[in-house]
Protein backbone atom coordinates (compact mmCIF):
# COMPACT_ATOMS: atom_id res chain seq x y z
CA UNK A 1 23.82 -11.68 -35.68
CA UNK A 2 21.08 -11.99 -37.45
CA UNK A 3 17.19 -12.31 -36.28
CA UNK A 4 14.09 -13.36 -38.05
CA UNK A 5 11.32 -11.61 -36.54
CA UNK A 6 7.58 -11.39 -36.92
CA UNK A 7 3.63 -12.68 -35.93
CA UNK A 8 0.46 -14.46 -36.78
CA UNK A 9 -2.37 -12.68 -35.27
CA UNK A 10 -6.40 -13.49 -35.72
CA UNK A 11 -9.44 -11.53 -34.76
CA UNK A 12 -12.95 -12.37 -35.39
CA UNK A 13 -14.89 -9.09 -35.60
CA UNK A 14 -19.16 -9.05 -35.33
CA UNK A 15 -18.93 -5.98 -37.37
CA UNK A 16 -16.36 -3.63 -39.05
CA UNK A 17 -14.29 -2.15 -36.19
CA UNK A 18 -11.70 0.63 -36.65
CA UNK A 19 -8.25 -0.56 -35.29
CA UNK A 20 -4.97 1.09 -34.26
CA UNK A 21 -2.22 -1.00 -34.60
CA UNK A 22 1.70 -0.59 -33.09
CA UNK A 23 2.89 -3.75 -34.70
CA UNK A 24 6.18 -2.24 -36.72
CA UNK A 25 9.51 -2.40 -35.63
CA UNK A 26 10.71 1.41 -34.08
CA UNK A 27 11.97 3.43 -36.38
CA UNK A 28 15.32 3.75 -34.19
CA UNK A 29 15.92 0.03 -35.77
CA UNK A 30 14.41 0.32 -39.17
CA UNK A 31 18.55 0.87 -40.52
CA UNK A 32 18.96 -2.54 -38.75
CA UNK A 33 16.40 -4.00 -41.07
CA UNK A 34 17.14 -6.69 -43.74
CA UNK A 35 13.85 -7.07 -45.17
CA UNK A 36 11.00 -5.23 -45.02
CA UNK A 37 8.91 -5.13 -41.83
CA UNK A 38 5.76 -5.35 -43.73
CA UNK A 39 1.99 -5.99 -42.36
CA UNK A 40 -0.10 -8.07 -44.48
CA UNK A 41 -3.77 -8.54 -43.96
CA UNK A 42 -6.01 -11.17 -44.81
CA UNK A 43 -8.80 -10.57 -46.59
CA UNK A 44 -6.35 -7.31 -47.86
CA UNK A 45 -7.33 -3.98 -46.63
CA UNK A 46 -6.17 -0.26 -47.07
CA UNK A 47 -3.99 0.92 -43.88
CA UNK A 48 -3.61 4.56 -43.20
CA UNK A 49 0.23 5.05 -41.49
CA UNK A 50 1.46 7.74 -38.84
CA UNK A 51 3.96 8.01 -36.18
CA UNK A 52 2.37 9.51 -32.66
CA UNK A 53 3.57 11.78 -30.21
CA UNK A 54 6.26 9.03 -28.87
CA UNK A 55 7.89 8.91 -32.46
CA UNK A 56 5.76 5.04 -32.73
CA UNK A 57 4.56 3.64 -36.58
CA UNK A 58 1.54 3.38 -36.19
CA UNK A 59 -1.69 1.88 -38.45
CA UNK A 60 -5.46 2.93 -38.98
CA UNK A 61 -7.42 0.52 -40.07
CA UNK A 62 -11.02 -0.99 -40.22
CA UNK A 63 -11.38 -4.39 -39.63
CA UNK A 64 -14.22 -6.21 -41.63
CA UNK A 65 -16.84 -8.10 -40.22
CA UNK A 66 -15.68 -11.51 -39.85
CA UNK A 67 -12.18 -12.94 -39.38
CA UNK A 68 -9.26 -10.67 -39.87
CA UNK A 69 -5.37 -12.14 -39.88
CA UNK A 70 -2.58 -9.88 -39.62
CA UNK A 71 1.15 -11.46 -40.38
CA UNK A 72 4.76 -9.66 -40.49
CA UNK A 73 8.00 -11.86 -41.01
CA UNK A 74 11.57 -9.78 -40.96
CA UNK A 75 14.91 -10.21 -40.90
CA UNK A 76 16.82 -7.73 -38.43
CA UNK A 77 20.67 -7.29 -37.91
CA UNK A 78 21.71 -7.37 -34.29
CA UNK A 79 24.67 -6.18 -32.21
CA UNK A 80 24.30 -9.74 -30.77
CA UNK A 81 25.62 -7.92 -27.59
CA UNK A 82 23.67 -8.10 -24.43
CA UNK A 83 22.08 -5.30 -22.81
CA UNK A 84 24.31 -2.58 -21.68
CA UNK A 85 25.51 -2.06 -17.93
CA UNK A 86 26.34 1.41 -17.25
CA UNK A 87 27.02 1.18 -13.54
CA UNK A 88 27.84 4.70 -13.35
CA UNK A 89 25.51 6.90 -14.65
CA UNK A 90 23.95 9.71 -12.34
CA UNK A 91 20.85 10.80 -11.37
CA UNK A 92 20.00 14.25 -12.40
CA UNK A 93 18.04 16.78 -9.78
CA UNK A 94 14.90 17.62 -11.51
CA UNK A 95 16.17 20.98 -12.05
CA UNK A 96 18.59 19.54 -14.83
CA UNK A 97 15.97 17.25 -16.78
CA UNK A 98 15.36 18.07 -20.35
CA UNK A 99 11.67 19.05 -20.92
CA UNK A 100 10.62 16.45 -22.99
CA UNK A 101 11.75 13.67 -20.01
CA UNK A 102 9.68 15.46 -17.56
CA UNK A 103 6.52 13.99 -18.61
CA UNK A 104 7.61 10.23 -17.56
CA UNK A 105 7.92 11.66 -13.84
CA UNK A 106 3.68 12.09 -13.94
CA UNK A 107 1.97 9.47 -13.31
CA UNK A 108 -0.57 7.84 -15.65
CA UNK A 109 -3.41 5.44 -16.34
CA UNK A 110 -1.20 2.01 -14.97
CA UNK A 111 1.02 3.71 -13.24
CA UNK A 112 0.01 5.44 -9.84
CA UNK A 113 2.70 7.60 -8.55
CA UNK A 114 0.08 9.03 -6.05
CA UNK A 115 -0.89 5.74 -4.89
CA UNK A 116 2.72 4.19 -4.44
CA UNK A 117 4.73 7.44 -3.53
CA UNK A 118 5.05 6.30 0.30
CA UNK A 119 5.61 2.69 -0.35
CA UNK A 120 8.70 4.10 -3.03
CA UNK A 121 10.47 5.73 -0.20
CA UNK A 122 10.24 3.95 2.70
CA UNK A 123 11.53 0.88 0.68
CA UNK A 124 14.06 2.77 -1.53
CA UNK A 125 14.86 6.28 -0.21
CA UNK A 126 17.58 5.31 2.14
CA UNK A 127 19.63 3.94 -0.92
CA UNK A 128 21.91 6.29 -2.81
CA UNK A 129 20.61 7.70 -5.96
CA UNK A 130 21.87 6.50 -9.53
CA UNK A 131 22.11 3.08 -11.56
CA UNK A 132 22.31 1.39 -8.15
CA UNK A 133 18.84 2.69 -7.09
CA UNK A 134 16.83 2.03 -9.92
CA UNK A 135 18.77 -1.88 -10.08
CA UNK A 136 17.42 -2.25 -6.46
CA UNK A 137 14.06 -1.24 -7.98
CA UNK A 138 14.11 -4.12 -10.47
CA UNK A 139 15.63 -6.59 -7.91
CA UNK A 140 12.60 -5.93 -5.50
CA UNK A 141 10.00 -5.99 -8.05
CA UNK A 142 11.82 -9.38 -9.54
CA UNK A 143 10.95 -10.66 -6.13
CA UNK A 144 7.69 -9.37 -5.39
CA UNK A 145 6.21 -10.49 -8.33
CA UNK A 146 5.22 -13.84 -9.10
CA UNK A 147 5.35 -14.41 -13.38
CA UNK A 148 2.28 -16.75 -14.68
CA UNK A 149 0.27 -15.96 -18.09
CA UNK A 150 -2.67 -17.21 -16.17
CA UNK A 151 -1.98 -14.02 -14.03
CA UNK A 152 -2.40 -12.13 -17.22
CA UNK A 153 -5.43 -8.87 -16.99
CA UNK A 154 -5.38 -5.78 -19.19
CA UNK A 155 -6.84 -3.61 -16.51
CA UNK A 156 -4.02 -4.59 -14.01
CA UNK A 157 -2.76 -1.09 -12.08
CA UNK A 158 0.60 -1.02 -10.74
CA UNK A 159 -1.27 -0.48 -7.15
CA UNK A 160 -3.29 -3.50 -8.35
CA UNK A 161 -0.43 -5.62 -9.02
CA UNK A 162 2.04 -4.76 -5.68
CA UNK A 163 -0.62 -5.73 -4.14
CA UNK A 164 -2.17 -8.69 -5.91
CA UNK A 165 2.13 -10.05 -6.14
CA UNK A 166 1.09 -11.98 -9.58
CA UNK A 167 1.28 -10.61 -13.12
CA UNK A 168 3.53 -10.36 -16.60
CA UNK A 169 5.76 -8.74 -17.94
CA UNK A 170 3.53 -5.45 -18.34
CA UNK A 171 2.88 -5.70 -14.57
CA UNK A 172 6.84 -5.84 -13.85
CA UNK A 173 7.40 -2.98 -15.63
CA UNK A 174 4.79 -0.85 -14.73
CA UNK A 175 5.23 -1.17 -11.03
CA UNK A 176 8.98 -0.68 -11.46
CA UNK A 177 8.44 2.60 -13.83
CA UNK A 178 5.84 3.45 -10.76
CA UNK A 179 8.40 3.82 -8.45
CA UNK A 180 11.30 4.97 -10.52
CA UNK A 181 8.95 8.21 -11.33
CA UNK A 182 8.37 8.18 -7.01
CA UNK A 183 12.35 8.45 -6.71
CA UNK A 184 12.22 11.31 -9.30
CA UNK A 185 13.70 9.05 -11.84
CA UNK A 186 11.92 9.43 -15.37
CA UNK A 187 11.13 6.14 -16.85
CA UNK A 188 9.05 5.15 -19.75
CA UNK A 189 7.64 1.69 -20.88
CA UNK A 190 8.61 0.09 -23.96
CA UNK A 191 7.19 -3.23 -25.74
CA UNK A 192 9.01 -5.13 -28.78
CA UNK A 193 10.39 -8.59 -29.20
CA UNK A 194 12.41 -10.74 -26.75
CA UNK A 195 12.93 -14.27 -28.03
CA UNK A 196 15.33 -16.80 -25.76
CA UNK A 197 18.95 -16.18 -27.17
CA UNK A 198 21.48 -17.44 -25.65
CA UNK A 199 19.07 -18.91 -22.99
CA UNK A 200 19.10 -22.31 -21.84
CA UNK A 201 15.72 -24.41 -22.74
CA UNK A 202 12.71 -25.10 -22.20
CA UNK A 203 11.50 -22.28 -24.02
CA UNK A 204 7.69 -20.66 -23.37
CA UNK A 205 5.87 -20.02 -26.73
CA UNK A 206 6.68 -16.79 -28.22
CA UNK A 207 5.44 -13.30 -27.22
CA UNK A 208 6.08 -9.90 -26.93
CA UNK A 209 7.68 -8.45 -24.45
CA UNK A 210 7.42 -5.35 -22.49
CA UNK A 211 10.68 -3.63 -20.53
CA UNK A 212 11.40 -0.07 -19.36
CA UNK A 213 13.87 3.06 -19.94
CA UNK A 214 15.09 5.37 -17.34
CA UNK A 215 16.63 8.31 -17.78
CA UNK A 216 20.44 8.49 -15.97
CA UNK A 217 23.34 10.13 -16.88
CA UNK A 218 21.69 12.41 -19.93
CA UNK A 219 20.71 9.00 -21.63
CA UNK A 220 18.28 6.27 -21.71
CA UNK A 221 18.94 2.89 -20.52
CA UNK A 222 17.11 0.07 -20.57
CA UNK A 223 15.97 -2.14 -17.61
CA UNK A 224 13.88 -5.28 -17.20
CA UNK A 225 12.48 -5.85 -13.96
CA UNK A 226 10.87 -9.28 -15.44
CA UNK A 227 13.91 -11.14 -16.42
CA UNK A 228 16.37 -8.90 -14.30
CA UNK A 229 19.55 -10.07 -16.23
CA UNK A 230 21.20 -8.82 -19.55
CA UNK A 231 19.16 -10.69 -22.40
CA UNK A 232 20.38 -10.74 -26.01
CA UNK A 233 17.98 -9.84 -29.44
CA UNK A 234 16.01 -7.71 -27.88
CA UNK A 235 14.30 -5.26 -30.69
CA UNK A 236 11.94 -2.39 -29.80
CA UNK A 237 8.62 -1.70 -31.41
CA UNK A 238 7.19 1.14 -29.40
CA UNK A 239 7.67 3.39 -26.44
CA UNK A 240 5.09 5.50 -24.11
CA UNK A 241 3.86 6.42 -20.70
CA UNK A 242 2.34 3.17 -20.15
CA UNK A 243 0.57 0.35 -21.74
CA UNK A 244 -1.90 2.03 -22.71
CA UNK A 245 0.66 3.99 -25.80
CA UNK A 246 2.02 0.91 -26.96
CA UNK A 247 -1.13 -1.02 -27.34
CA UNK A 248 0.03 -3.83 -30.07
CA UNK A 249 -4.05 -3.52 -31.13
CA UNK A 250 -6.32 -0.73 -29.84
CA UNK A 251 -10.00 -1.21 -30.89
CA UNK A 252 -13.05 1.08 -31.40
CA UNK A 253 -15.11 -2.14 -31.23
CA UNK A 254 -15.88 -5.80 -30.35
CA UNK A 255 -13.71 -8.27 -31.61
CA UNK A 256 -11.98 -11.14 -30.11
CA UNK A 257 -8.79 -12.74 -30.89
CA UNK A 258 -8.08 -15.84 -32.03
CA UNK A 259 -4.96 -16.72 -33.19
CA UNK A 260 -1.74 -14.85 -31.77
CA UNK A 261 1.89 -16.14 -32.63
CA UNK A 262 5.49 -14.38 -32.02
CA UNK A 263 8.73 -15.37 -33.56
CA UNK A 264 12.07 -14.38 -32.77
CA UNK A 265 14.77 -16.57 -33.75
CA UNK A 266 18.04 -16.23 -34.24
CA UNK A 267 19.49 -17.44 -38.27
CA UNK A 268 22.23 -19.72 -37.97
C-alpha cells in the first residue's frame, strides 16, 4: 500500500521567534519512504536538524516576524496490515526491565503517576497482568472519555482529564500511559499520522494523531486507547514521555496559528 502523507501549517509571528519543530516522519520509517519527507518554508529560511534523546528529527528554526507557512507532502510504503495483536505477551517484574524502559515507569509533566496511583489499582489490580491488563486499560479509558475537538486544551493533565471525562486523543493516551506506568507497565506516548483507511465515512478533517507503546514481552506494542480497535496507515513521527517531547511546534515566543492541514490518503 501506498500513502501520501503530509501538512499545511500557518503561524503569524509579532516578532522573530525561535521554533522547535517534530514534523518529520521517525526515522524507524524513513526506509519506508518514497519521496522525500521534506519541510519547506515560506518566506524560505535556514533550519538547523538534530535527533533528541528519544531518537526524534528534530528542527531549529527562527520564525520571522510576520506570517510563516510550513508544508511537507510524501509518499510512504505501508504494510497495509492493521495493528498487531499479540495477545500473549508478558509482563516483566521490574527487576527484568532494560534500563533504558525504566524511565517511562516515572511519571511526568501530563502524566501523574502520584496523583492516579490509587485510582490504577483499585480499578485494575485485581486483573491478571499482561496484554489483557493494559487492553482493559484502553477499554476503560475508551469509555471514560468523551472525544470532542471543542474539548481540546494544551495544559490538560491526565488527573485533569479523568476527572474532567472530555478530551482528544492526547488526553486518551496520556491517562492510559498514566496508569499503565501505576501497574508497573512502561509506556511511552507517540504522535504521527492516522488518516481513515479502511474506515467507513464520514470522515473528520485531517489531523495528527497521538497513541501509546507499552512495553510487554521484551518489545513494544502499540495501543490506542482513542480509537480502541486495530486501524490501518498508521505512520509514526515521534516518541517521548509525554506531550510535551513530541511537541509538533515548540515556541520560544508569541505566535499564533493560522492555518493547520493533515493529509493521509491512501494512492489508489
Amino acid at each position: 500500500m501506498k500513502i501520501r502523507a503530509g501538512y499545511e501549517i500557518a503561524y503569524n509571528c509579532p516578532q522573530p521567534t525561535p521554533m522547535i519543530l517534530q514534523l518529520s516522519v521517525h526515522p524507524s520509517r524513513t526506509p519506508d519512504l518514497l519521496s522525500w519527507d521534506r519541510i519547506n518554508f515560506k518566506p524560505p529560511l535556514p533550519a538547523r536538524t538534530y535527533h533528541d534523546s528519544f531518537g526524534n528529527f528534530c528542527h531549529v528554526i527562527t520564525a520571522p516576524e510576520g506570517r510563516l507557512q510550513i508544508t511537507a507532502d510524501f509518499t510512504i510504503e505501508d504494510s497495509g496490515r492493521t495493528d498487531p495483536v499479540v495477545a500473549n505477551a508478558y509482563q516483566h517484574p521490574l527487576a527484568e526491565l532494560p534500563p533504558d524502559v525504566l524511565i517511562y515507569l516515572l511519571g511526568s509533566r501530563y502524566c501523574e503517576t502520584d496523583r492516579l496511583g490509587d485510582v490504577a489499582w483499585k480499578t485494575f489490580g485485581h486483573l491478571p497482568a499482561g496484554w489483557s491488563l493494559v487492553q482493559a486499560v484502553c477499554d476503560y479509558v475508551h469509555n471514560h472519555i468523551t472525544f470532542g475537538y471543542e474539548h481540546a486544551d494544551p495544559t490538560m493533565s491526565a488527573w485533569e482529564v479523568y476527572n474532567k471525562r472530555r478530551g482528544v486523543c492526547r488526553d486518551f493516551a496520556h491517562l492510559a500511559i498514566t496508569f499503565c506506568r501505576c501497574l508497573n507497565i512502561p509506556a511511552r506516548y507517540c504522535t504521527g499520522y492516522l488518516g481513515d483507511i479502511g474506515m467507513p465515512p464520514p470522515y473528520p478533517p485531517g489531523d495528527f494523531a497521538a497513541w501509546m507503546e507499552v512495553y510487554l514481552g521484551g518489545a513494544w506494542h502499540l495501543f490506542d486507547p482513542r480509537n480502541n480497535v486495530p486501524r490501518v496507515g498508521r505512520i509514526l513521527m515521534a516518541r517521548g514521555r509525554d506531550a510535551t517531547d513530541v511537541a509538533i511546534v515548540t515556541s520560544f515566543g508569541l505566535c499564533t496559528m493560522v492555518g493547520f492541514k493533515v493529509i493521509t490518503d491512501e494512492i489508489k
